[in-house]
Structures are given as structure tokens and as C-alpha cells.
C-alpha atoms as a PDB file:
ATOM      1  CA  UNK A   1      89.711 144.090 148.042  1.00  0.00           C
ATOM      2  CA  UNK A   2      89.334 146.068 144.795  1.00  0.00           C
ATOM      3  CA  UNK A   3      92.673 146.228 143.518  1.00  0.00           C
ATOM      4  CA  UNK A   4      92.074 148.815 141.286  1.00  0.00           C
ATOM      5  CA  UNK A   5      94.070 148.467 138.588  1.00  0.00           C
ATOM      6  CA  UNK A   6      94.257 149.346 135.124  1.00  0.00           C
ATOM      7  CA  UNK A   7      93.382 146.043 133.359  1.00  0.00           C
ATOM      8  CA  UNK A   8      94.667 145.443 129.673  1.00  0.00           C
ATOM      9  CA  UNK A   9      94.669 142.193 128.349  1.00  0.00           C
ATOM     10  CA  UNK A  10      97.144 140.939 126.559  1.00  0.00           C
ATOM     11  CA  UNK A  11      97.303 140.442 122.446  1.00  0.00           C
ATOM     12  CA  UNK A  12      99.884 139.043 120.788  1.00  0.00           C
ATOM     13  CA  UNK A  13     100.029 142.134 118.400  1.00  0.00           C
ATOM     14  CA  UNK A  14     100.109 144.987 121.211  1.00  0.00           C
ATOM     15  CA  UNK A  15     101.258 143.231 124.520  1.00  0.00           C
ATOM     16  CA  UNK A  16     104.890 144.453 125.681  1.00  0.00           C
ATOM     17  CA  UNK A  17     105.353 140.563 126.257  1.00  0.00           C
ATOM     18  CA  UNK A  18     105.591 140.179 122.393  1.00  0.00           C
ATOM     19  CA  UNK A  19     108.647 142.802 122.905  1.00  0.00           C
ATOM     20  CA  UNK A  20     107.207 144.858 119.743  1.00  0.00           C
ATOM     21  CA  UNK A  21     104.877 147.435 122.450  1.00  0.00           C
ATOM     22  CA  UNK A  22     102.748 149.023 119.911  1.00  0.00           C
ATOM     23  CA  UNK A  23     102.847 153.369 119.782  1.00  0.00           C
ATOM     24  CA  UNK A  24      99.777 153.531 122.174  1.00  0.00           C
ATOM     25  CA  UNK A  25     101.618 151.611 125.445  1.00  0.00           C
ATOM     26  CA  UNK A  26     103.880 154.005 127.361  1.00  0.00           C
ATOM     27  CA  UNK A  27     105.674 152.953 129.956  1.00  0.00           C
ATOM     28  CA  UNK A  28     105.446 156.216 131.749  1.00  0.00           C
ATOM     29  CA  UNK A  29     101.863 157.081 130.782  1.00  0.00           C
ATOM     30  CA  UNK A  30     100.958 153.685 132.048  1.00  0.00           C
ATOM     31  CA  UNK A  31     102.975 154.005 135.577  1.00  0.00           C
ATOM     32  CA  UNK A  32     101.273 157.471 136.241  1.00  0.00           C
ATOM     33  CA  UNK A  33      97.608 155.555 136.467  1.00  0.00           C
ATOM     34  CA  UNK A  34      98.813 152.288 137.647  1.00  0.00           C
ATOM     35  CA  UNK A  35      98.141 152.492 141.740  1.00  0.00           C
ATOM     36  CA  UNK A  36     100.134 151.568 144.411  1.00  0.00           C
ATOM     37  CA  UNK A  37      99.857 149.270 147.446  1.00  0.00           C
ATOM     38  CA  UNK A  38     101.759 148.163 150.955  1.00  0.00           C
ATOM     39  CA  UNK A  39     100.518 145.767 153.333  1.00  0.00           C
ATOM     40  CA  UNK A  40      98.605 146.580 156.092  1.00  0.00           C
ATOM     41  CA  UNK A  41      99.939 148.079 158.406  1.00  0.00           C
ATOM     42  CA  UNK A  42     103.635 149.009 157.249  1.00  0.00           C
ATOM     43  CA  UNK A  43     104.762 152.366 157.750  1.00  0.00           C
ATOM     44  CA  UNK A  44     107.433 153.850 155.915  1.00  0.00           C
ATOM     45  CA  UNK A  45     108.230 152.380 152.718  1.00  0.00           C
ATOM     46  CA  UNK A  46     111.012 152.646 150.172  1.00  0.00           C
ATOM     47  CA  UNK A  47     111.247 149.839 148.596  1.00  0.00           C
ATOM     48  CA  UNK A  48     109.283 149.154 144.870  1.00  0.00           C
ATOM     49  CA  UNK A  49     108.248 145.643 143.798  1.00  0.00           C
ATOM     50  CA  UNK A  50     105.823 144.587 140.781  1.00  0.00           C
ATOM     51  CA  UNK A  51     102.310 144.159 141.299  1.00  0.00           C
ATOM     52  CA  UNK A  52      99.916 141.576 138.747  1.00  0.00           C
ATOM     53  CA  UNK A  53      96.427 140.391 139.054  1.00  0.00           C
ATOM     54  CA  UNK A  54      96.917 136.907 136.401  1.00  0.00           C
ATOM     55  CA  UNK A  55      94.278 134.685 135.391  1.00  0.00           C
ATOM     56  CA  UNK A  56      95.230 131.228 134.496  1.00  0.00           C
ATOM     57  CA  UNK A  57      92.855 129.372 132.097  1.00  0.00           C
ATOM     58  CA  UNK A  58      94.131 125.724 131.360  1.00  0.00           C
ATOM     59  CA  UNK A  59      92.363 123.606 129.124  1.00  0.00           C
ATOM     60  CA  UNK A  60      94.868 120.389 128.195  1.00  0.00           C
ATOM     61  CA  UNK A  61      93.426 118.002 125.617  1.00  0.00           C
ATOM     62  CA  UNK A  62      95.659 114.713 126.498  1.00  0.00           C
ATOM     63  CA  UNK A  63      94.093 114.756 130.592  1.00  0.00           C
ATOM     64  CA  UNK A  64      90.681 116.428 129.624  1.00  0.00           C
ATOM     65  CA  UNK A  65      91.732 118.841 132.504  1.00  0.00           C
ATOM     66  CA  UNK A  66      89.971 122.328 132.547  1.00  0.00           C
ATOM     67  CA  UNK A  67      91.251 125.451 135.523  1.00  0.00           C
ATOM     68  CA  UNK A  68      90.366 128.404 135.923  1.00  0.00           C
ATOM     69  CA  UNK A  69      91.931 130.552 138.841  1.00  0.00           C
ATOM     70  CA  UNK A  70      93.050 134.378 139.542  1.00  0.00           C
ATOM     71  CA  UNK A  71      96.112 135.142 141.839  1.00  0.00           C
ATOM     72  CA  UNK A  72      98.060 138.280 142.912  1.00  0.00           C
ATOM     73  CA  UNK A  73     101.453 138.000 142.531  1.00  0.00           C
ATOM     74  CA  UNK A  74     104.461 140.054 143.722  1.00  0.00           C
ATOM     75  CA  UNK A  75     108.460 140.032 141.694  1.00  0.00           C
ATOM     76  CA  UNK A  76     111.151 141.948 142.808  1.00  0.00           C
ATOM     77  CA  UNK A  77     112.578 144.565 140.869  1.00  0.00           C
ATOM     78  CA  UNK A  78     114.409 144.127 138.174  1.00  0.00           C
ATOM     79  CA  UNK A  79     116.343 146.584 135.615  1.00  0.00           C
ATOM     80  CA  UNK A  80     117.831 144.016 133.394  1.00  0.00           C
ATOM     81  CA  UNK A  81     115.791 142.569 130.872  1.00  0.00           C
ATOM     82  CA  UNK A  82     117.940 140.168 130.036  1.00  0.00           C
ATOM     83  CA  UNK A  83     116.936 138.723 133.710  1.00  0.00           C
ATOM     84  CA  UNK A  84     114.767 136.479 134.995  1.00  0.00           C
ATOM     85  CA  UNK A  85     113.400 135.993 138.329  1.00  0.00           C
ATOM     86  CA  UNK A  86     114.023 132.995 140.243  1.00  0.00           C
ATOM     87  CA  UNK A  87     111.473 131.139 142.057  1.00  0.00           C
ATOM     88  CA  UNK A  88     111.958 132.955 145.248  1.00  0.00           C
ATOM     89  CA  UNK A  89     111.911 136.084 143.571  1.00  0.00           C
ATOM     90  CA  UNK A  90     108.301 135.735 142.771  1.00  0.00           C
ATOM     91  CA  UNK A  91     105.730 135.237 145.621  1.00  0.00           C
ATOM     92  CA  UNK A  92     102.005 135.161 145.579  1.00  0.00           C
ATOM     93  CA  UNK A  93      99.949 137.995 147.506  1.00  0.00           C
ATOM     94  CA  UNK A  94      96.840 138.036 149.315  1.00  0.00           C
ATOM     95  CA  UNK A  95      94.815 141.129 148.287  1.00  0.00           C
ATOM     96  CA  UNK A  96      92.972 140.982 151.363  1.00  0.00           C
ATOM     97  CA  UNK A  97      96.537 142.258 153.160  1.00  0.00           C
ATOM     98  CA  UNK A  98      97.131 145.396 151.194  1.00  0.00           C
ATOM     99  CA  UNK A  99      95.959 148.911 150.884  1.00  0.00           C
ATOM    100  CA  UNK A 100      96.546 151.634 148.637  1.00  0.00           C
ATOM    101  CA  UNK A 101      98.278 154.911 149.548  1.00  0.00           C
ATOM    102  CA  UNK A 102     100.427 157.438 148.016  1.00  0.00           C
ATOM    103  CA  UNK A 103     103.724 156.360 146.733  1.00  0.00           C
ATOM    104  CA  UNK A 104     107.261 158.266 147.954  1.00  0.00           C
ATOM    105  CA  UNK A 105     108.474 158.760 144.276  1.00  0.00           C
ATOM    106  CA  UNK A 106     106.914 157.835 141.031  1.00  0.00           C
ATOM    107  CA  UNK A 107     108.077 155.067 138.730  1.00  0.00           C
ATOM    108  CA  UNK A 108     108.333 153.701 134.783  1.00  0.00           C
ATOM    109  CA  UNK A 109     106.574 150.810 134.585  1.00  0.00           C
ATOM    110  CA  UNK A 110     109.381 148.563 133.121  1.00  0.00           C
ATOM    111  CA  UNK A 111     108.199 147.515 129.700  1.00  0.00           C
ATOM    112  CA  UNK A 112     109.484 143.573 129.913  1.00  0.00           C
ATOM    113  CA  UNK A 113     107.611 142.850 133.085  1.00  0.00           C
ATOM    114  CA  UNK A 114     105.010 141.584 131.200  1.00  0.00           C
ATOM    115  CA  UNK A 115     106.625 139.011 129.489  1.00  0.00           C
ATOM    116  CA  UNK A 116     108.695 138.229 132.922  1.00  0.00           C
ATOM    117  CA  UNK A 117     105.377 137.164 135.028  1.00  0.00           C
ATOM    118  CA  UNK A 118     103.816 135.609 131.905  1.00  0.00           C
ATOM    119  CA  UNK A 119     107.157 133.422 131.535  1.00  0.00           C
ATOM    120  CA  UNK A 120     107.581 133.140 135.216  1.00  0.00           C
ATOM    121  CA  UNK A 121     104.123 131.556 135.529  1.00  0.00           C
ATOM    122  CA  UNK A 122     104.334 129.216 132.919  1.00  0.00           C
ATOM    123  CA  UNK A 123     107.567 127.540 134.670  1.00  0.00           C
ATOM    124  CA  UNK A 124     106.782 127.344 137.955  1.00  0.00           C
ATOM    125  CA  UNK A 125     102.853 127.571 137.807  1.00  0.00           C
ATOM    126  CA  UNK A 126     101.971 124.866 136.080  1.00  0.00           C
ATOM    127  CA  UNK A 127      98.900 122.786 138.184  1.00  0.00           C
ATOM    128  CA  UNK A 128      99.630 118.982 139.233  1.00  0.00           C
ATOM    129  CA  UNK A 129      97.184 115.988 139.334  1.00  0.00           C
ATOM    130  CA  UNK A 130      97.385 112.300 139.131  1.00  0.00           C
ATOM    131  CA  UNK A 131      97.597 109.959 136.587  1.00  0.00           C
ATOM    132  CA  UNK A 132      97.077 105.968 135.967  1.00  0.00           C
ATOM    133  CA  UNK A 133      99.026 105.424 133.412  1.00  0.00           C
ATOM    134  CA  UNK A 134      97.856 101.729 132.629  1.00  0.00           C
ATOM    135  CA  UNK A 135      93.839 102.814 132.626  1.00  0.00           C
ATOM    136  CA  UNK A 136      94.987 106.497 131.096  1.00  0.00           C
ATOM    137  CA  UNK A 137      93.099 108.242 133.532  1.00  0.00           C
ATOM    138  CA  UNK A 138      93.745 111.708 135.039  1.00  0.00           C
ATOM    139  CA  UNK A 139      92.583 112.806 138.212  1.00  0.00           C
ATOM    140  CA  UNK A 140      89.974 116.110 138.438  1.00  0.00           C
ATOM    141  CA  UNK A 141      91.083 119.286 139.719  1.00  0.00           C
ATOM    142  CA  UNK A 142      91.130 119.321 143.295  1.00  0.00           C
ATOM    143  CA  UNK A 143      90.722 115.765 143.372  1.00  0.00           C
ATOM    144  CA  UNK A 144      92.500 113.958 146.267  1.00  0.00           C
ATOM    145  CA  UNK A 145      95.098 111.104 145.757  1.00  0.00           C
ATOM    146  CA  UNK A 146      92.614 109.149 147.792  1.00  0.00           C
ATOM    147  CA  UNK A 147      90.240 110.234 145.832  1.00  0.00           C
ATOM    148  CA  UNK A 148      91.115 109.744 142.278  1.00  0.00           C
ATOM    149  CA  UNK A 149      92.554 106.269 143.510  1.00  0.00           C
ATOM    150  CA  UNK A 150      88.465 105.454 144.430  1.00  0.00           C
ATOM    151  CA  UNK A 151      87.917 106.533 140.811  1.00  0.00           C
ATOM    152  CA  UNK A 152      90.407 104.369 139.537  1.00  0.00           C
ATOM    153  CA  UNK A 153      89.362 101.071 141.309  1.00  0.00           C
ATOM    154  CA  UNK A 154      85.944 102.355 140.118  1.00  0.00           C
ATOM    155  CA  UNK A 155      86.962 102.655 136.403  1.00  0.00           C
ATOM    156  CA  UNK A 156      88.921  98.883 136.659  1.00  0.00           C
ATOM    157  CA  UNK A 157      85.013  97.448 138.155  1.00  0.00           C
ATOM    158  CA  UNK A 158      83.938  98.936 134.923  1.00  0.00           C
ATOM    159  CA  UNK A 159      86.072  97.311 132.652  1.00  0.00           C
ATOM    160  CA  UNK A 160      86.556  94.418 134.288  1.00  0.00           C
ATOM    161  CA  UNK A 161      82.708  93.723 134.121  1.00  0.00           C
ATOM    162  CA  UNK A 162      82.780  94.606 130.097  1.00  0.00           C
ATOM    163  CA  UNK A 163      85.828  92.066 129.612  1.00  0.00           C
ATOM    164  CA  UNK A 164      83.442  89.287 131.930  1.00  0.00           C
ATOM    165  CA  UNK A 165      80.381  90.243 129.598  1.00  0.00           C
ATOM    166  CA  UNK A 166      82.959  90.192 126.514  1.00  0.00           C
ATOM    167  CA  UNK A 167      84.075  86.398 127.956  1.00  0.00           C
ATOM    168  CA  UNK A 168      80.114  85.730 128.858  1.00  0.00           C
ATOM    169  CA  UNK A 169      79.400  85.977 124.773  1.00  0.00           C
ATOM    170  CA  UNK A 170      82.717  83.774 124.117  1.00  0.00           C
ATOM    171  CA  UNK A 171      81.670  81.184 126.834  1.00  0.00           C
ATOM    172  CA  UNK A 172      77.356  81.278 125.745  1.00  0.00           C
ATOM    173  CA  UNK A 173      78.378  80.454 121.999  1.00  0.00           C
ATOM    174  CA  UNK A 174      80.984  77.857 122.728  1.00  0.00           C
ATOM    175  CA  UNK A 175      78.639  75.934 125.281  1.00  0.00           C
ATOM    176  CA  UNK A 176      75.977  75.371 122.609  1.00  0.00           C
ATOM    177  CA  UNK A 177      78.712  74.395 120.166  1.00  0.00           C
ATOM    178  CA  UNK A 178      80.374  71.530 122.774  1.00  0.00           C
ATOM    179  CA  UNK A 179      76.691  70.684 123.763  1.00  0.00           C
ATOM    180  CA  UNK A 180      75.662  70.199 120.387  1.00  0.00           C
ATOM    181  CA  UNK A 181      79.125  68.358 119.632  1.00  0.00           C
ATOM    182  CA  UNK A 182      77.905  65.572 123.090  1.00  0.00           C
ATOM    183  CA  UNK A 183      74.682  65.095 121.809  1.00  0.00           C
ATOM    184  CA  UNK A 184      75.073  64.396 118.117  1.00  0.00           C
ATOM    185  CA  UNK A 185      78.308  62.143 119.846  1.00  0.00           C
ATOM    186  CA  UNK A 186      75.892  60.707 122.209  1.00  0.00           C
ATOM    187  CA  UNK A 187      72.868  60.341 119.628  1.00  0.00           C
ATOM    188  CA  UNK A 188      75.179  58.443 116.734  1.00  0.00           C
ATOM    189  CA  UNK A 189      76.419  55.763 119.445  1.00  0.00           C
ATOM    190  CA  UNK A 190      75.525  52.250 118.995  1.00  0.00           C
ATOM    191  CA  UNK A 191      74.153  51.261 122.257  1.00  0.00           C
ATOM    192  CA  UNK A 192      70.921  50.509 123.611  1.00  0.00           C
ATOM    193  CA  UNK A 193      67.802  53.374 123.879  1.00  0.00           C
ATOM    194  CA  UNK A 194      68.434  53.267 128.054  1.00  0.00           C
ATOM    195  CA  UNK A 195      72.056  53.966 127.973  1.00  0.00           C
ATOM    196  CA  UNK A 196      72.147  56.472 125.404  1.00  0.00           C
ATOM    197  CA  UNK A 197      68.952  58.026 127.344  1.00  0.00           C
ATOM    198  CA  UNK A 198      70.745  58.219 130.152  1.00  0.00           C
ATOM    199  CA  UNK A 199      73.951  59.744 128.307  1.00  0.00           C
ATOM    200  CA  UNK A 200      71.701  62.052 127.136  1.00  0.00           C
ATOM    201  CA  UNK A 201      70.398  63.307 130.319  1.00  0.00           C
ATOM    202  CA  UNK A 202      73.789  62.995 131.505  1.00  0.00           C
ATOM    203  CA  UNK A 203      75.081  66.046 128.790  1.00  0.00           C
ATOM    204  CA  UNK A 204      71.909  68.306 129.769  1.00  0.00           C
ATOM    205  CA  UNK A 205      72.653  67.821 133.117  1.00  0.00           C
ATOM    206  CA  UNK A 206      76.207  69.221 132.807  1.00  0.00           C
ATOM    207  CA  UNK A 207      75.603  72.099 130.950  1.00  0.00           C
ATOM    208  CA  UNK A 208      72.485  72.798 133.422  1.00  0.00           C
ATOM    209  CA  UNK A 209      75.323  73.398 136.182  1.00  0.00           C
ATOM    210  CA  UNK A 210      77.857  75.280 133.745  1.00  0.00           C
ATOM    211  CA  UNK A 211      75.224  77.929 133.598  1.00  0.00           C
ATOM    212  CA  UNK A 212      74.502  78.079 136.917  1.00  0.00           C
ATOM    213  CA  UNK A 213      77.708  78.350 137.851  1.00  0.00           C
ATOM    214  CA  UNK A 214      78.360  80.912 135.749  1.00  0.00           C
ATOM    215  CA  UNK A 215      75.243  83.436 136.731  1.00  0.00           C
ATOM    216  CA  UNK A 216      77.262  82.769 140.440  1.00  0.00           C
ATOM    217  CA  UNK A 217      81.094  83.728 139.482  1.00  0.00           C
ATOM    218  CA  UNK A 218      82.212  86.723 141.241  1.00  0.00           C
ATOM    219  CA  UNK A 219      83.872  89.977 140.357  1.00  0.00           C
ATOM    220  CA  UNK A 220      86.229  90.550 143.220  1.00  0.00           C
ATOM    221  CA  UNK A 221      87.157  87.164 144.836  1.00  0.00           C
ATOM    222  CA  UNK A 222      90.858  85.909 143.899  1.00  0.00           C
ATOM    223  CA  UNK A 223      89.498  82.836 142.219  1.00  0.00           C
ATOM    224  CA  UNK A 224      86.432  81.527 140.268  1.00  0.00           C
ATOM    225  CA  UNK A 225      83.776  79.823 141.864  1.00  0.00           C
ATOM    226  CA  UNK A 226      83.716  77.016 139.904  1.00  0.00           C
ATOM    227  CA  UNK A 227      83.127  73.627 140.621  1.00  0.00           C
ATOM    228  CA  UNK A 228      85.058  71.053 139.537  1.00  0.00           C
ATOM    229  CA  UNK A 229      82.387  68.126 138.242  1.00  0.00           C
ATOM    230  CA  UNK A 230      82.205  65.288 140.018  1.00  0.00           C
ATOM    231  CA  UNK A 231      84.116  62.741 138.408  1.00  0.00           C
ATOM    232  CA  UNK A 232      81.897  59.705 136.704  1.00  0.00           C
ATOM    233  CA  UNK A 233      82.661  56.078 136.615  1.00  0.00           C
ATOM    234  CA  UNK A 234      81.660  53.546 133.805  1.00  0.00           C
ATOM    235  CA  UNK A 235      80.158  55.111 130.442  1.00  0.00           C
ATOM    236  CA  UNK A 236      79.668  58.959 131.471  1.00  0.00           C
ATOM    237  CA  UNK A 237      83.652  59.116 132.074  1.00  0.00           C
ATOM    238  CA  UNK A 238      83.897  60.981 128.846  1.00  0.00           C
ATOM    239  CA  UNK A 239      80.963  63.367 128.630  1.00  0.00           C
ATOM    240  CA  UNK A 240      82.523  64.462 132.271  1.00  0.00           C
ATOM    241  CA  UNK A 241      85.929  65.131 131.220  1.00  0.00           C
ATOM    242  CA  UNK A 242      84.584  67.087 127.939  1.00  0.00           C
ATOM    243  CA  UNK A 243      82.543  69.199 130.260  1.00  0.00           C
ATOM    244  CA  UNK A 244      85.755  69.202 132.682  1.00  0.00           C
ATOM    245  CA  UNK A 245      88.389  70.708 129.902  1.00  0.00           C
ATOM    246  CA  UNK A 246      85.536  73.642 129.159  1.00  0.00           C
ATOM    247  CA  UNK A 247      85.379  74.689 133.140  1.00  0.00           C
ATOM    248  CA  UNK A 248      89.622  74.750 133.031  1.00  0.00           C
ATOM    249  CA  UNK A 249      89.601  76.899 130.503  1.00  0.00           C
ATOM    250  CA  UNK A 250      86.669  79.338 131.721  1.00  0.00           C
ATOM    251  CA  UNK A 251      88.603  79.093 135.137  1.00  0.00           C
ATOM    252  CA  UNK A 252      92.119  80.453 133.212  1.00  0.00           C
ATOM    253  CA  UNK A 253      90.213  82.938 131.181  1.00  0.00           C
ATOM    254  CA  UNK A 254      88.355  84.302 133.757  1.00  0.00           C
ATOM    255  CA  UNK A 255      91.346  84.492 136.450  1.00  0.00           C
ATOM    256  CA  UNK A 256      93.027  86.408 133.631  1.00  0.00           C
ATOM    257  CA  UNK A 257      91.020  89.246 133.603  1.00  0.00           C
ATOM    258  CA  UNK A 258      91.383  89.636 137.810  1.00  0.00           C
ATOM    259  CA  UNK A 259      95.031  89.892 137.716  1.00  0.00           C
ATOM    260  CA  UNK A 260      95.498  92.038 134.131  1.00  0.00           C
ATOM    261  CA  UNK A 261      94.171  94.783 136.388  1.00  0.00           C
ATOM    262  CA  UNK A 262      94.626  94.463 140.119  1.00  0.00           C
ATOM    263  CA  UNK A 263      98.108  95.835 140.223  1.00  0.00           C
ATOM    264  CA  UNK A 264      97.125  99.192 137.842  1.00  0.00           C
ATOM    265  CA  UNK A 265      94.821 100.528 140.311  1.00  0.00           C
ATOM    266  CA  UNK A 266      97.311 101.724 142.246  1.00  0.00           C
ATOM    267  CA  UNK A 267      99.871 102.526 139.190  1.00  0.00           C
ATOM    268  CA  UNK A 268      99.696 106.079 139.483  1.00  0.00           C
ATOM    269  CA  UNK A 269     102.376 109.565 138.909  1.00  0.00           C
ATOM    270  CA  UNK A 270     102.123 112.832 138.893  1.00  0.00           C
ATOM    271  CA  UNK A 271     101.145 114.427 135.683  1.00  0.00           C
ATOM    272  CA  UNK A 272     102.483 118.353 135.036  1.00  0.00           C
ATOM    273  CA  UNK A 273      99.452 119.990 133.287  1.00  0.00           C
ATOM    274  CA  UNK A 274     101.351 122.372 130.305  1.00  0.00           C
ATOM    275  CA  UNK A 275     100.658 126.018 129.982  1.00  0.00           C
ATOM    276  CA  UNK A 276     101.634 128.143 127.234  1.00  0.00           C
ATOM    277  CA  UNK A 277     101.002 132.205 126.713  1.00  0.00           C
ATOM    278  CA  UNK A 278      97.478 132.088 125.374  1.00  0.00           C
ATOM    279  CA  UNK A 279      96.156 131.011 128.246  1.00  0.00           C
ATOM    280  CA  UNK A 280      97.720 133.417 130.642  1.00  0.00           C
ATOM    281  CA  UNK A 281      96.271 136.827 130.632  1.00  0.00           C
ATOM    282  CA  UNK A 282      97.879 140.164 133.022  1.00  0.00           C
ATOM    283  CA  UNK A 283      94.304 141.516 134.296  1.00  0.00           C
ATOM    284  CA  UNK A 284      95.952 143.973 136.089  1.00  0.00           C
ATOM    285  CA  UNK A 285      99.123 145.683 136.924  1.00  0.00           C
ATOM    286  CA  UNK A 286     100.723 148.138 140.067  1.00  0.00           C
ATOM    287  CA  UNK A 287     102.959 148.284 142.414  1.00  0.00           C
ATOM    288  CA  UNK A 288     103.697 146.727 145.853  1.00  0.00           C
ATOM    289  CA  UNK A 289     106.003 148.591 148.310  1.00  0.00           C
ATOM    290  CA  UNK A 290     107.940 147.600 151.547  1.00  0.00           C
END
């Protein structure tokens, strides 16, 4: 439905919610265009109630969260302007279930109404989403609880893959310092060319299955997939046990990163979206009779 109404947007140099109205906004002159509505099908009415066609445009920097919405609204009459409406004093209206006819009496259009709705709205208006407050993520407009808490185990894959690549870099330049380390070790020993042959083959053997095992860790299991080396008797005790302190620590490092974030997937609040005046604007104004 066409509500018809005169729409004047607001300025913070001419709107009455400034409370400095500027010469050209009459109260009077304003109420004799302004129309008026009932719902359908009421019959006699006597009763005069505010009228406003607001658009809300939010735009929040902190949760990157952007609205846009229009909504009738209905407030009760008030005389006082040192009033303000309480929450059940303001209701929203469906302009689908109202019609314009001629009024009983004419009215003054009350020159702080403006800045009643506009403060009105701000306080009790104010749009609600979810927020993670350990991955500092806010949830979309719209977006379900169920939803956003997808997006938030999605967002902890993420990073939990960039801290395992971060880890990968760590682990790739310490194995070719500790392999370096064996063989030089191995190399400088006094012992016959077969032993220290075998030694040898021993250390490339051992960091063949560290990297194997490490293209086959997983991202979601509970623990590492890493084997524990078999232990060695005789001469290639010591190589073993070298290798044996690396794969502990890979093990603790990597179980780290699975539980710094399981529990803040499902960390979540509710995060009230601020409004201020600027991004409230009256589109249009009337009145609403029962």
C-alpha cells in the first residue's frame, strides 16, 4: 500500500528532532497535508495515534555488519514532551492493514514526535546477531545461530590449517638441521666403512618415515598419527632416540593447535549492533486512528 505521505528527511539543521524547527516547518501546515489511516475494516474511530514510515540504515565498523530495512510504526499520543514512550507504547504496523479515509477532527502534528520515534528506535530497535568472541567473528544479517556456528567451525579449519602450514615450515627446516647434525655425527665416528654405512642408511631411513608421516597427519582426529619408531638394539640405539625426541615434540606441537581452538567454535553471544541518529531517517509521517 502507498502510504502516501509527505516525506521529509531529516537534517540536523531543519529536523524538529534537533528541537531548533527551522521558520519553514509548521506544525499545523504540516498536519493539514499529512493523511490519515485506520485499519481495515474499523468503523467509527476517535481515537488519534502517530503514524511513521522509518528507514534504518546500519553500517557498524567493529562487526562489518551492513542493514537496510523500512518499517511502519505506530506511538500513542502524547502531549508532554518531556515524555517518552515505553516499549509497549510503540508497535510496528503492517501497511498492508490500513486504508485512508477522512479524519473526525483535524490535528497539530506535535512538533517533538520526531525526535520521540527517532529516540524510540534507537533503544529498542537496535538489530541482534552473533558473535565468537575468541575468532572475532560476527554473524551476517539474517544468518542463523546454526548457521553462523557452520561459519565458525569453517573459519577455525582455516586457521587451523595456516598454524599446521606455519608448524610444516618450523618442522621442514629443523629436520634438515637434526639430519645434517646425524650424519656429520655419523660420518666423524671412528668405526669401520660397514657400520658407519649402515648408520648412515640408518639416519636416511628415519627421516624417510618422518616425512611420510607427516604428508599423513590429520586435521580433525584428537591425536597425531604418528608413529612411534621402532626401538633399535646395539649401535642404532642413538640415531633412534634422536629421531624419537623430534616426533615428541611434533606430536605436542601439533596436538596444541587441535585443542587452542576446539572449545571457541562454539564460544559465541549475542552482539547489540549500535545505532545512532544519522542513520535513522522519518520517510514519512500521518496518522493512525482507532
Amino acid at each position: 500500500m502507498d502510504t502516501g505521505c509527505l516525506s521529509i528527511r531529516q537534517s540536523p539543521d531543519s529536523s524538529p528532532s534537533g528541537h531548533d524547527p527551522s521558520p519553514c516547518y509548521n506544525s499545523r501546515w504540516l498536519a493539514s497535508i499529512l493523511k490519515h489511516y485506520r485499519r481495515l475494516g474499523t468503523g467509527e474511530v476517535s481515537t488519534p495515534s502517530l503514524f511513521f514510515l522509518l528507514r534504518q540504515d546500519v553500517q557498524d565498523v567493529r562487526s562489518n555488519f551492513r542493514s537496510s530495512r523500512s518499517e511502519c510504526f505506530r506511538g500513542e499520543w502524547l502531549d508532554d514532551a518531556g515524555l517518552n514512550w515505553t516499549p509497549d507504547m510503540v508497535a510496528p504496523v503492517n501497511p498492508d492493514e490500513i486504508e485512508e479515509f477522512d479524519p473526525p477532527r483535524e490535528l497539530d502534528w506535535p512538533e517533538f514526535a520526531d525526535s520521540m520515534i527517532i529516540h524510540h528506535s534507537i533503544r529498542n530497535y537496535r538489530p541482534r546477531i552473533w558473535k565468537n568472541i575468541e575468532l572475532d567473528l560476527y554473524s551476517r544479517p539474517h544468518e542463523s545461530r546454526e548457521e553462523f556456528l557452520q561459519r565458525c567451525h569453517q573459519r577455525e579449519v582455516r586457521e587451523r590449517v595456516l598454524q599446521r602450514e606455519e608448524l610444516r615450515d618450523v618442522f621442514l627446516r629443523r629436520v634438515i638441521e637434526l639430519k645434517t647434525v646425524m650424519i656429520t655425527m655419523v660420518s666423524e665416528e671412528k668405526s669401520g666403512d660397514t657400520l658407519r654405512d649402515r648408520r648412515l642408511a640408518t639416519v636416511r631411513s628415519l627421516f624417510s618415515d618422518l616425512a611420510r608421516e607427516w604428508d599423513q597427519l590429520p586435521l580433525h582426529d584428537d591425536e597425531p598419527r604418528v608413529r612411534k619408531s621402532t626401538d633399535a638394539a646395539g649401535t642404532d640405539r642413538d640415531l633412534h632416540e634422536m629421531v624419537e625426541s623430534f616426533r615428541a615434540d611434533l606430536r605436542y606441537r601439533f596436538g596444541r593447535i587441535r585443542v587452542g581452538f576446539r572449545p571457541h567454535v562454539e564460544n559465541i553471544e549475542t552482539y547489540e549492533v549500535p545505532v545512532n541518529h544519522s542513520q535513522i531517517e522519518i520517510i514519512s509521517r500521518g496518522f493512525l486512528w482507532s
